[in-house]
Protein backbone atom coordinates (compact mmCIF):
# COMPACT_ATOMS: atom_id res chain seq x y z
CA UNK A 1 -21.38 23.20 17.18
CA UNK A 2 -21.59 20.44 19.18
CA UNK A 3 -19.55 16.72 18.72
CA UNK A 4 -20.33 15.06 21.24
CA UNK A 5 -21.62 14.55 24.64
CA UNK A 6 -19.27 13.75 27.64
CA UNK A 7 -21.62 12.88 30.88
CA UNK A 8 -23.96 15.93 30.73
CA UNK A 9 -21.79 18.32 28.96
CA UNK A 10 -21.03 18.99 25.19
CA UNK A 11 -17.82 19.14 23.53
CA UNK A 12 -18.09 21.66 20.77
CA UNK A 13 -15.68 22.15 17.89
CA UNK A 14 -14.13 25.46 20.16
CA UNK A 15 -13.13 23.05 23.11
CA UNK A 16 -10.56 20.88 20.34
CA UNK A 17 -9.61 23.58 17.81
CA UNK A 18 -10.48 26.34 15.32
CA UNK A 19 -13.40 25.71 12.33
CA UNK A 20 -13.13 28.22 9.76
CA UNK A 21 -15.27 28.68 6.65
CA UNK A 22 -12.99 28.50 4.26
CA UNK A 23 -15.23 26.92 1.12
CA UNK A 24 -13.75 27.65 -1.94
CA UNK A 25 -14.52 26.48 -5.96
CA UNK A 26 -13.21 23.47 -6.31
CA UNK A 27 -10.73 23.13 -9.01
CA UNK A 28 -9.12 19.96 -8.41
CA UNK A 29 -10.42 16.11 -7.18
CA UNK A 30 -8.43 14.50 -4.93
CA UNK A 31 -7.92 10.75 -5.91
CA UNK A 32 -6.29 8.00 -3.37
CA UNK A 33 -5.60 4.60 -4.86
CA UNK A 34 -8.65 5.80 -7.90
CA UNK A 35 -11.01 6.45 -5.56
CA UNK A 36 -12.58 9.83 -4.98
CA UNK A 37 -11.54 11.29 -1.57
CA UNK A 38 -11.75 14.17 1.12
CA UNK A 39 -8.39 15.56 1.36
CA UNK A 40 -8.06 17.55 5.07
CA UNK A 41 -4.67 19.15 5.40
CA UNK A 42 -4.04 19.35 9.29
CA UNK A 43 -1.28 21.49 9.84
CA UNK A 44 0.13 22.71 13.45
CA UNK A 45 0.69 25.94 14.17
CA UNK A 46 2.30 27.66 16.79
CA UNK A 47 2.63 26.51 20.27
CA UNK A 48 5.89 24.41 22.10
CA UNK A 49 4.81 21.21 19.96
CA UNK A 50 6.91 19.29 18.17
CA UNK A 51 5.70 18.50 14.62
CA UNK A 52 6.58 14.74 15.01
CA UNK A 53 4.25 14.72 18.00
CA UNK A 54 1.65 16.46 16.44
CA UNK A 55 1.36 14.04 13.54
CA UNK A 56 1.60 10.61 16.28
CA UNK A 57 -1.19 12.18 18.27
CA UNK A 58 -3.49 12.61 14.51
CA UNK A 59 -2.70 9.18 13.82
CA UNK A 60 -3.76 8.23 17.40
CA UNK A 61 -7.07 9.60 17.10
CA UNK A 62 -7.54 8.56 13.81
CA UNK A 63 -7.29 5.22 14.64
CA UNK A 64 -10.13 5.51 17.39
CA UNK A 65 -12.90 7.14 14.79
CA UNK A 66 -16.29 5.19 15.38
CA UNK A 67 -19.19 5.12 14.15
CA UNK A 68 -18.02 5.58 10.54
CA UNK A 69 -19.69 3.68 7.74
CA UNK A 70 -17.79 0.59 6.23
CA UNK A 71 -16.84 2.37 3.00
CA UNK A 72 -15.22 5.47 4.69
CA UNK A 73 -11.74 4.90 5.70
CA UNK A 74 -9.20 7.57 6.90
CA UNK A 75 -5.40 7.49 5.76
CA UNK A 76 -2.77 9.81 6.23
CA UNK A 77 -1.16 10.05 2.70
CA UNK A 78 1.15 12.78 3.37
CA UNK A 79 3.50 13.15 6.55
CA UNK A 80 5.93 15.59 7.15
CA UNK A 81 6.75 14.41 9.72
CA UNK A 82 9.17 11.71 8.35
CA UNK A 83 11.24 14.24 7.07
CA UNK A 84 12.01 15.79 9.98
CA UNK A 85 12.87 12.19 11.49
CA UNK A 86 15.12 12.30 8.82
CA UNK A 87 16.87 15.39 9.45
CA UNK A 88 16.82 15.17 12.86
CA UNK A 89 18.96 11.16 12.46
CA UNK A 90 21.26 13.42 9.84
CA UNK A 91 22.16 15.61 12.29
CA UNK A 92 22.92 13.93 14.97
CA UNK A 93 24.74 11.48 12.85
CA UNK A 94 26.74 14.04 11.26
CA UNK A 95 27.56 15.82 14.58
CA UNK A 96 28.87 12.43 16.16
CA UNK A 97 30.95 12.33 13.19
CA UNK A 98 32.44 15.67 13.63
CA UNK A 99 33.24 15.21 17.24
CA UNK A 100 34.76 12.24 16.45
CA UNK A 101 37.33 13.67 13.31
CA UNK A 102 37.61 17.24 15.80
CA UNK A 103 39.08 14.92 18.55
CA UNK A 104 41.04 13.05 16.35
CA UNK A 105 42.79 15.99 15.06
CA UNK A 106 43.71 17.69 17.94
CA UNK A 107 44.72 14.68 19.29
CA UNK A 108 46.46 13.62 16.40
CA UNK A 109 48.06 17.58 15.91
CA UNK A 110 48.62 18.84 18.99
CA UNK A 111 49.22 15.38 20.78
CA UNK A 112 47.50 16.43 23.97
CA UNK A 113 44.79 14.13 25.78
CA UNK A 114 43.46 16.80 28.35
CA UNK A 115 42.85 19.40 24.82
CA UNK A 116 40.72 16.24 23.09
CA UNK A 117 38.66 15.26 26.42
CA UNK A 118 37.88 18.85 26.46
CA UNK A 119 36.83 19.24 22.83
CA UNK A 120 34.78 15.96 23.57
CA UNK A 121 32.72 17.47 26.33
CA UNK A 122 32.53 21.26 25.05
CA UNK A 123 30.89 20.02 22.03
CA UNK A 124 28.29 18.32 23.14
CA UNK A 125 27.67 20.84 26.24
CA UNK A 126 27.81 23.48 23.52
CA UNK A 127 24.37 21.25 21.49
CA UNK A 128 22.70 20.84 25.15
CA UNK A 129 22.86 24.48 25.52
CA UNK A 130 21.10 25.40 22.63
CA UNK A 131 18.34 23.29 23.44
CA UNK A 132 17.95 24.42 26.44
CA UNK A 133 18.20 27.70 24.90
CA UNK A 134 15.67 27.14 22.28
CA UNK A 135 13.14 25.07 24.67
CA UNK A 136 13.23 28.51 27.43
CA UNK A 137 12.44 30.89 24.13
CA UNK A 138 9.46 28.89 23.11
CA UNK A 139 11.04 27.73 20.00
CA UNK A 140 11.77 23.77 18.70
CA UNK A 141 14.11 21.91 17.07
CA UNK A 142 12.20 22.56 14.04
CA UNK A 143 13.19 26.11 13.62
């Protein structure tokens, strides 16, 4: 099906994604702020994207819809992708944290400077690798 037309060719619905048929009985409404709405779950699957940048590009072209009448407007009223903001902050706070308390004990225990600078660069070599790790299997830091 085509959506539009770019010079003399037509971008179809196969060129951006996947339409399925999945039509169903409805058995609920979907209300925003009272008013009746269409509720379109977009949901990323797959792939080396991160789920943060999946939602930022959705809100990008959501904000440059045309040709929609004055009484349709598009929100997105649930994002996931705050959470995993959230988590990701968490964990990095929490990790700087630990480093911090690991250093200061060994440096506090075993009274050694050359033992805390290394525990204060095999930790964070340690996270680095991982990544690394984890971008080279195909996987994110969503997993």
């Amino acid at each position: 099906m085509p959506i539009k037309t770019v010079g003399t060719n037509w971008v179809s619905v196969k060129d951006i994604g996947e339409a399925k048929d999945a039509s169903q009985l409805q058995y609920n409404i979907v209300r925003i702020d009272g008013q009746k709405s269409a509720y379109i779950p977009i949901m990323k699957q797959g792939g080396r994207h991160e789920h943060v940048q999946v939602v930022e590009d959705v809100r990008a072209l959501t904000s440059h819809l045309f040709d929609l009448p004055k009484q349709l407007r598009t929100a997105i009223v649930f994002d996931q992708s705050v959470f995993v903001k959230q988590a990701l902050n968490t964990v990095l706070h929490e990790g700087l944290i630990g480093l911090a308390l690991t250093s200061l004990m060994i440096l506090l225990f075993l009274g050694s400077m050359r033992a805390t600078v290394a525990v204060l660069l095999s930790i964070p070599i340690s996270a680095l690798a991982t990544f690394v790790i984890l971008y080279m299997l195909g996987s994110t830091v969503n997993t």
